[in-house]
Protein backbone atom coordinates (compact mmCIF):
# COMPACT_ATOMS: atom_id res chain seq x y z
CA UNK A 1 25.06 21.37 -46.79
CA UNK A 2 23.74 18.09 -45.00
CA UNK A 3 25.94 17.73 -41.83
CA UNK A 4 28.67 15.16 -42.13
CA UNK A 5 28.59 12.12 -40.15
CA UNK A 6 32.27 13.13 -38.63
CA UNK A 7 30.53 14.69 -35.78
CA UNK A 8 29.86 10.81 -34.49
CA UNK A 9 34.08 10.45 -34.36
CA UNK A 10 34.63 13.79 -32.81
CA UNK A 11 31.62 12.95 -29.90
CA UNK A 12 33.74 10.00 -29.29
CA UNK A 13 36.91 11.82 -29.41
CA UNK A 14 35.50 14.38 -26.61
CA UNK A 15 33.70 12.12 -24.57
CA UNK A 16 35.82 9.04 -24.28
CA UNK A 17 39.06 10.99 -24.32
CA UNK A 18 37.41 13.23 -21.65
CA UNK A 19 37.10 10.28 -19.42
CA UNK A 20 41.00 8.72 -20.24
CA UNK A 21 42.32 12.60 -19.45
CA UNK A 22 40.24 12.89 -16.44
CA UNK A 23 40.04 8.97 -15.04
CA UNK A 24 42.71 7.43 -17.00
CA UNK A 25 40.27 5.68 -18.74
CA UNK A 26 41.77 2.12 -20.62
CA UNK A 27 42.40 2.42 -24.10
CA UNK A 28 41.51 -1.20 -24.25
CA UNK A 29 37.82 -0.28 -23.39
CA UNK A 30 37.45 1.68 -26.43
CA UNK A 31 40.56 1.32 -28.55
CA UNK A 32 38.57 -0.67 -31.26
CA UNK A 33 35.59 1.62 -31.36
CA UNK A 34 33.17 0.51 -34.22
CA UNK A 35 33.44 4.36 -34.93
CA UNK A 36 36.26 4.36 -35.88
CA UNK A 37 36.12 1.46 -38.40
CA UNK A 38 37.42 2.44 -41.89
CA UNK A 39 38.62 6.34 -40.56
CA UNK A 40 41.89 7.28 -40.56
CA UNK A 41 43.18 10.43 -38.13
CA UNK A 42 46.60 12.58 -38.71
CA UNK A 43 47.16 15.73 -36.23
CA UNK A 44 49.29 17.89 -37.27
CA UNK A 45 49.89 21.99 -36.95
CA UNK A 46 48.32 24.40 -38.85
CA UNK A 47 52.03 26.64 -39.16
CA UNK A 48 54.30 24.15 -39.39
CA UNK A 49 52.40 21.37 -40.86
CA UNK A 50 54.53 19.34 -38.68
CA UNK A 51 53.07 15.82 -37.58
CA UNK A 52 52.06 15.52 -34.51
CA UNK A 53 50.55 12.04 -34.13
CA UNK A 54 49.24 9.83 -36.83
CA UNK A 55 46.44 8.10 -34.50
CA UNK A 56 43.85 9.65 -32.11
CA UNK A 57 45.21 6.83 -29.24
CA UNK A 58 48.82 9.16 -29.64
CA UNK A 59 47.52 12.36 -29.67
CA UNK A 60 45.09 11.92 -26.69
CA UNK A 61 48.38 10.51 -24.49
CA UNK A 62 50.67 13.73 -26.14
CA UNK A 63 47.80 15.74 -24.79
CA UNK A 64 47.93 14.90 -21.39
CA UNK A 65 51.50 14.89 -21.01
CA UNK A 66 51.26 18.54 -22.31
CA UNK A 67 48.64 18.89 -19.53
CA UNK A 68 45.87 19.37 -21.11
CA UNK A 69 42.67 18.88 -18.64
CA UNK A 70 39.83 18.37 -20.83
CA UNK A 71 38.73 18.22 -24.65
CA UNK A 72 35.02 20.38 -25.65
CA UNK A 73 33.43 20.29 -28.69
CA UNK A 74 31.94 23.58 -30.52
CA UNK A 75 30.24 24.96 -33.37
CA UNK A 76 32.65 25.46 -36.70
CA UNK A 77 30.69 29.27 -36.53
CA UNK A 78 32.43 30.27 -34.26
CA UNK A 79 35.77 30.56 -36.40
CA UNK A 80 33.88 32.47 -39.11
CA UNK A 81 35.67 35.55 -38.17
CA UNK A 82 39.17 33.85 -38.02
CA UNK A 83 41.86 34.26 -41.33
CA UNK A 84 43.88 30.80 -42.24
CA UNK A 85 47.19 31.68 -41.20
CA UNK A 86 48.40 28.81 -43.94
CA UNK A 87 47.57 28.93 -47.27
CA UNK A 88 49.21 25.53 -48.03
CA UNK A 89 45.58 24.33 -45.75
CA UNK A 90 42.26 24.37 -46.69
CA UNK A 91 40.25 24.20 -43.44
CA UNK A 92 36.80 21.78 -44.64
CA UNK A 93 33.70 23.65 -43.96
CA UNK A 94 32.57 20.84 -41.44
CA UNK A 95 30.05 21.33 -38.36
CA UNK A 96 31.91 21.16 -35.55
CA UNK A 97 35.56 21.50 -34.16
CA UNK A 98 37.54 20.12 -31.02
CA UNK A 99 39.44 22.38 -28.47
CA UNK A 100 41.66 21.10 -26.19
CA UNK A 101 42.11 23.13 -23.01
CA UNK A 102 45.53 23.50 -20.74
CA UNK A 103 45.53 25.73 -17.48
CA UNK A 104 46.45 29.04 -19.51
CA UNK A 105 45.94 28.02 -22.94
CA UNK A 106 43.29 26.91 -25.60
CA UNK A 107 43.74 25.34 -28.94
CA UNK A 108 41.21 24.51 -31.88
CA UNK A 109 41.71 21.28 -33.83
CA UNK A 110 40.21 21.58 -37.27
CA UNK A 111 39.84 19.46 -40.04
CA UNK A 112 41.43 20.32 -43.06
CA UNK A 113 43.61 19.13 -46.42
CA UNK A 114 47.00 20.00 -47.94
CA UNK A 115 47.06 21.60 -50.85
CA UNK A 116 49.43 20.26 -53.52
CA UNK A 117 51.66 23.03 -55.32
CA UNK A 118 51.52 21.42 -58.30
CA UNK A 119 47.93 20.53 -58.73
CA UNK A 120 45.50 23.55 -59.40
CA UNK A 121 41.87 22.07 -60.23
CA UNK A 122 39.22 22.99 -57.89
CA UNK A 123 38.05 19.54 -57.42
CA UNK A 124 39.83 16.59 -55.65
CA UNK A 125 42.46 14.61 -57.48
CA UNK A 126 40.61 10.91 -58.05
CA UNK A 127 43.19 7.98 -58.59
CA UNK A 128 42.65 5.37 -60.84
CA UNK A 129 39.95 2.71 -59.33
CA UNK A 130 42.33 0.10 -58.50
CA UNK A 131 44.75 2.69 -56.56
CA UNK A 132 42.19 4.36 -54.17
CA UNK A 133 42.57 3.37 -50.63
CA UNK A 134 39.19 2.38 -49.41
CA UNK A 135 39.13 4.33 -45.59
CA UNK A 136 38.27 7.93 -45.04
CA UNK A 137 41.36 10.10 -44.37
CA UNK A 138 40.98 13.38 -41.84
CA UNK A 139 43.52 15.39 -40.56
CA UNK A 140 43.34 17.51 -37.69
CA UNK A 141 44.90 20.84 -37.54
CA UNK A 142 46.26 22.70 -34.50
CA UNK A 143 45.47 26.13 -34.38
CA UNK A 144 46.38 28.51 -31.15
CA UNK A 145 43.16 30.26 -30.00
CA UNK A 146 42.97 34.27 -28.94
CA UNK A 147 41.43 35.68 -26.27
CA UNK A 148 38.64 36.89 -28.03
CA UNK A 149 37.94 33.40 -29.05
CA UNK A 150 38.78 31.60 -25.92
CA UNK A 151 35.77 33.49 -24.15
CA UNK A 152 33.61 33.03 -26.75
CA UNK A 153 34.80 29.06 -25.79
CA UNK A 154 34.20 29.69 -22.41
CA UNK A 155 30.57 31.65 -22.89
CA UNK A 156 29.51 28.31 -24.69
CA UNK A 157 30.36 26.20 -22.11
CA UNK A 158 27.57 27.28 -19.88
CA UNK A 159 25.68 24.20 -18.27
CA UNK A 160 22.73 23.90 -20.36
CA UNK A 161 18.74 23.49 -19.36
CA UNK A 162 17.46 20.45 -20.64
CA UNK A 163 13.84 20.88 -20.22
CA UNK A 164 14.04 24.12 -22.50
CA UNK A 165 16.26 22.11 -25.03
CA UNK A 166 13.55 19.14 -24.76
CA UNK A 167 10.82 21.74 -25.40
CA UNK A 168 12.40 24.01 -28.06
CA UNK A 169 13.20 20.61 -30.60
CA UNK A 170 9.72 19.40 -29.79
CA UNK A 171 7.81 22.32 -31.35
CA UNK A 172 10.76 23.34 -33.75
CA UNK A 173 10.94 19.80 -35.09
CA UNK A 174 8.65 16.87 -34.16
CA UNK A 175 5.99 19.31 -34.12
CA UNK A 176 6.24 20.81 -37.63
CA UNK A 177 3.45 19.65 -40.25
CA UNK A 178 7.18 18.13 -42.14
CA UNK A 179 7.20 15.37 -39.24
CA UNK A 180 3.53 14.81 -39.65
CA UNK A 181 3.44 10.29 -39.51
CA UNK A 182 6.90 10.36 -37.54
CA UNK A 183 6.68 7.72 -34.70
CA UNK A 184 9.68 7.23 -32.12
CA UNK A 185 12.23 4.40 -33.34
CA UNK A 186 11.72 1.13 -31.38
CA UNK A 187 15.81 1.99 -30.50
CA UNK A 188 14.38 4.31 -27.30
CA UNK A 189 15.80 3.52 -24.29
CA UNK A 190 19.01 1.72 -25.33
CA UNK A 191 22.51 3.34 -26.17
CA UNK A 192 22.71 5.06 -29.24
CA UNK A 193 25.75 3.53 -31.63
CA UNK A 194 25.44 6.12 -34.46
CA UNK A 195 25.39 3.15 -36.82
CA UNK A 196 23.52 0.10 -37.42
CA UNK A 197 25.41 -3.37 -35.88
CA UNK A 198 26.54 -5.32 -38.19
CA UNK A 199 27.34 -9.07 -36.64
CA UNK A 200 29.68 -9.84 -39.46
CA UNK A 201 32.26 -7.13 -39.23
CA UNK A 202 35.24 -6.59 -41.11
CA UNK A 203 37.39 -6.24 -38.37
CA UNK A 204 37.54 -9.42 -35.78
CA UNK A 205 38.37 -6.60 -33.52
CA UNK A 206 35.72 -3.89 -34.26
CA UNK A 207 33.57 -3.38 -30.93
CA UNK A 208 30.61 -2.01 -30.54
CA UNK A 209 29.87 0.56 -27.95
CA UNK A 210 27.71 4.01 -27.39
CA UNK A 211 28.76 7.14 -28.98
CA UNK A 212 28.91 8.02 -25.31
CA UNK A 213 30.30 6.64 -22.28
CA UNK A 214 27.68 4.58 -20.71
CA UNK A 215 29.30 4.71 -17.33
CA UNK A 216 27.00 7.67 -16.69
CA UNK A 217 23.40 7.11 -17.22
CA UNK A 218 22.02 9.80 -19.49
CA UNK A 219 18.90 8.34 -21.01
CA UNK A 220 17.71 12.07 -22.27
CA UNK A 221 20.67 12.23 -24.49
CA UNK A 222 20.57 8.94 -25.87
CA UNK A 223 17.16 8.80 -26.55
CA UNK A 224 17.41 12.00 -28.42
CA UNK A 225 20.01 11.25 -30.78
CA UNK A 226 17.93 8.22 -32.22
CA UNK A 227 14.76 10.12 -32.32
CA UNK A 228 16.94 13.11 -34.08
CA UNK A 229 18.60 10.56 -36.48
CA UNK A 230 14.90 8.48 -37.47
CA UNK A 231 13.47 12.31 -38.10
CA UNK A 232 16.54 13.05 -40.60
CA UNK A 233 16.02 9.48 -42.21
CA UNK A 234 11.57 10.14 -42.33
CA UNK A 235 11.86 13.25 -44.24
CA UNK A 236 14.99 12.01 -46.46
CA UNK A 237 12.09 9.15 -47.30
CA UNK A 238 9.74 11.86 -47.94
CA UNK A 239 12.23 13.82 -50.21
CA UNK A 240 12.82 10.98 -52.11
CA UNK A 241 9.99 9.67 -52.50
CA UNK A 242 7.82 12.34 -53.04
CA UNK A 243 4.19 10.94 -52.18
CA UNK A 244 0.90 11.61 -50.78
CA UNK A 245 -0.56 9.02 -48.75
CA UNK A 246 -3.06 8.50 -51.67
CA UNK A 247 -0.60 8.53 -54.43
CA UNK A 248 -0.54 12.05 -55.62
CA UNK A 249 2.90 13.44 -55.41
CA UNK A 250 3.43 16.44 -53.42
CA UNK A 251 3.66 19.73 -54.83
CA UNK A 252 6.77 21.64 -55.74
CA UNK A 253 5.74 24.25 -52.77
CA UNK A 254 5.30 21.02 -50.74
CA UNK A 255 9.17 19.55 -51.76
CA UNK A 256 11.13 22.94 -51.19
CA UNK A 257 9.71 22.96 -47.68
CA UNK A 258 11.08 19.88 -47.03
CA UNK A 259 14.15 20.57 -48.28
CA UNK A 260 13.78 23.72 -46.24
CA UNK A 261 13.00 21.69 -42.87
CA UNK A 262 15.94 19.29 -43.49
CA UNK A 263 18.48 21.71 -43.31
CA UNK A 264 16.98 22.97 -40.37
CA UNK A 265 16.64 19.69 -38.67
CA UNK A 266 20.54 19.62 -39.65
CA UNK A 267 21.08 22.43 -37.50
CA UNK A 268 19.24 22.21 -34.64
CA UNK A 269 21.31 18.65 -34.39
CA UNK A 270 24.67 19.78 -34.74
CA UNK A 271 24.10 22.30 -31.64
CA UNK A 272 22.11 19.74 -29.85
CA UNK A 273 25.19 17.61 -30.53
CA UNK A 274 27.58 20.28 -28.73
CA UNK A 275 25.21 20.33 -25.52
CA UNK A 276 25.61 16.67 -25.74
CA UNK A 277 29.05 16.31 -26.27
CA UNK A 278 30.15 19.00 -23.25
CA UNK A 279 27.35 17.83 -20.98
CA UNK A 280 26.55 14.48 -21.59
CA UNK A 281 26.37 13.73 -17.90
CA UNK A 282 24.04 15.95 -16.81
CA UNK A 283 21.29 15.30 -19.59
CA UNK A 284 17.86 14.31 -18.16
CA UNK A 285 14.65 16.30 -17.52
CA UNK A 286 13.83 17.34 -14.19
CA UNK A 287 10.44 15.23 -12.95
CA UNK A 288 7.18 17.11 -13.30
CA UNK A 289 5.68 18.68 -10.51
CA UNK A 290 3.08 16.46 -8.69
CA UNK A 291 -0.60 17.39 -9.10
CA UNK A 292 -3.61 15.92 -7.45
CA UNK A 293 -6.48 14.98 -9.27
CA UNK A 294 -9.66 17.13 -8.88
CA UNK A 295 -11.35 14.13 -8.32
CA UNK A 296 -10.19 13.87 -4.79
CA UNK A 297 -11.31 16.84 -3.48
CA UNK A 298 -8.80 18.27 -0.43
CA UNK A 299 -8.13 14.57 0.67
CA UNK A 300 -4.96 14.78 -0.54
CA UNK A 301 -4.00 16.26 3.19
CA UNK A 302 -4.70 12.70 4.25
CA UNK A 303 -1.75 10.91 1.99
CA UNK A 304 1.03 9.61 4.18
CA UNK A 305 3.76 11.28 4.91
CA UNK A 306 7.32 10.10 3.10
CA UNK A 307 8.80 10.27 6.56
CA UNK A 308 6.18 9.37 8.88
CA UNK A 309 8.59 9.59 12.10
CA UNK A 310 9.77 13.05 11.72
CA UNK A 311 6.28 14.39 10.53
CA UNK A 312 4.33 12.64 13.07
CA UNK A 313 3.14 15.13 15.75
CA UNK A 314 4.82 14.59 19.03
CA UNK A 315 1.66 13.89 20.74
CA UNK A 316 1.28 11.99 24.12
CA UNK A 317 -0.77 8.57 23.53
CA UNK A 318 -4.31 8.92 25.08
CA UNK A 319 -5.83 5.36 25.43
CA UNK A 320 -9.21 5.48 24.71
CA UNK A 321 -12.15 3.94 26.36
CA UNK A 322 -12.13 0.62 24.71
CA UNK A 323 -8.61 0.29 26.34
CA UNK A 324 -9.72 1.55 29.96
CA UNK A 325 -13.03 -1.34 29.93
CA UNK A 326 -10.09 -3.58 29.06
CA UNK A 327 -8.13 -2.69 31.88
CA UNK A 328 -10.70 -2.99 34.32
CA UNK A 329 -12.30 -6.63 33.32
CA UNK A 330 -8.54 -7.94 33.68
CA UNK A 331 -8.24 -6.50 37.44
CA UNK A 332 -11.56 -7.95 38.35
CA UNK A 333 -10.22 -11.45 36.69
CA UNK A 334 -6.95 -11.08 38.98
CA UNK A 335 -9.01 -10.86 42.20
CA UNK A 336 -11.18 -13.38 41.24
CA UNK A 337 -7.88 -15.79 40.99
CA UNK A 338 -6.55 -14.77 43.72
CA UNK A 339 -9.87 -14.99 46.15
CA UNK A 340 -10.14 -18.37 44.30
CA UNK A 341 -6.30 -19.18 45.70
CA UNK A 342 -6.46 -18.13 48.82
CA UNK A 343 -3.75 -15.55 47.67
């Protein structure tokens, strides 16, 4: 199953209403979230199938009254052990889920649709053309998390190591004879939107702003969501257009690999999108240790220091004899004036 764009509204969720929970940020900053253009949010709870707030801007404010301290972002697998406790719900089989976390208490928020009693086909009821509301509906479903699960929450919530993440998608991915002709999108460097700007919106009020708060400067990240998202478009070219540089069309050995690597590109994503989403602000690679260059030989003991006052030896000055023949033409000069002067 290819993994559904939702992910780019929960990131938002987690990181923006990390920073309104934590620093109060403004909903006016981020209210009107390009994201969010033409997606519509209910939360409601899985028992009761009460409603609990029928926009993201009301449950994020119910949260924090509730005292909730910060929102996380996880892998869907980790609820594969977990019954439905309603069978009026069907939970969707998406990638990733939200958890909200109070002082002594943890709870999952997981998409999912009511079932209607009276309607018993396996596939979705499809109104008439002309009565089909043109916006995606999601509803959110509150669901109480055990202990069991709350420290499996907690176990992935362990600061992660960039430079092995960096590493491990290089040679899993970008490395693979699939991403053979990839080249970086001309989008590295700058925020990543999730979308491509349109500058004729719908909505006069649609704005456009990173999937992740740009207040903190976390290039890593950024840069490898677009170089994640330009792979998944390059071999979705590939797949549909099945073609050998030269023309000849790629064998059927050749097309189920593909199909093979796509689905693991698709995963390797949605867990680089959890490390993202939970640590966002510490993503960049550590520098590389400095090397000198065999062709200098040992002079690198020679470079200066980076803090030449507290390096420098605290040797006393010896003038040298260029200073002392110095000193002793200016004496004889002085008696000369003053023999001269009659001093």
């Amino acid at each position: 199953m290819a993994l559904d764009p939702i992910w780019k509204q929960q990131l938002v969720l987690v990181t923006y209403g990390n920073e309104f929970l934590s620093q109060d940020l403004s909903f006016q900053r981020w209210l009107h979230h390009h994201i969010f253009d033409c997606h519509s949010f209910h939360f409601r709870d899985l028992l009761s199938q009460h409603l609990l707030a029928q926009h993201f801007q009301i449950w994020l404010e119910g949260l924090k009254k509730q005292g909730v301290q910060r929102l996380s972002l996880h892998s869907s697998s980790l609820l594969n052990d977990e019954q439905n406790p309603n069978a009026n719900v069907e939970l969707l089989p998406f990638a990733h889920f939200i958890v909200s976390h109070e002082q002594h208490k943890k709870q999952a928020w997981i998409f999912g649709k009511e079932l209607a009693e009276w309607y018993s086909a396996d596939n979705d009821y499809e109104a008439p053309a002309s009565q089909q509301i043109h916006i995606r509906r999601e509803t959110f479903w509150r669901y109480d998390l055990n202990h069991k699960l709350i420290k499996r929450i907690e176990a992935d919530l362990q600061p992660p190591n960039w430079d092995d993440i960096d590493s491990y998608t290089e040679s899993e991915l970008f490395l693979q004879k699939p991403a053979e002709g990839f080249t970086d999108p001309e989008s590295l460097g700058t925020p990543y939107y999730g979308t491509q700007i349109s500058l004729e919106s719908d909505s006069a009020d649609t704005v456009y702003l990173s999937l992740l708060p740009t207040d903190t400067q976390a290039d890593f990240a950024h840069n490898s969501l677009h170089r994640l998202d330009a792979l998944d478009r390059f071999i979705q070219h590939q797949i549909q257009q099945p073609y050998h540089k030269d023309g000849s069309i790629l064998s059927p050995e050749e097309q189920l690999n593909l199909r093979h690597f796509t689905q693991k590109t698709d995963d390797l994503t949605a867990k680089f999108i959890v490390k993202v989403a939970n640590h966002y602000k510490t993503a960049r690679l550590t520098l590389p240790a400095e090397t000198s260059s065999p062709l200098e030989g040992m002079r690198t003991e020679n470079r200066p220091s980076a803090h030449p006052k507290s390096s420098a030896p605290n040797h006393p000055h010896k003038p040298g004899a260029g200073g002392v023949i110095t000193l002793i033409i200016i004496t004889v000069a002085i008696c000369l004036l003053a023999y001269y002067f009659g001093l």
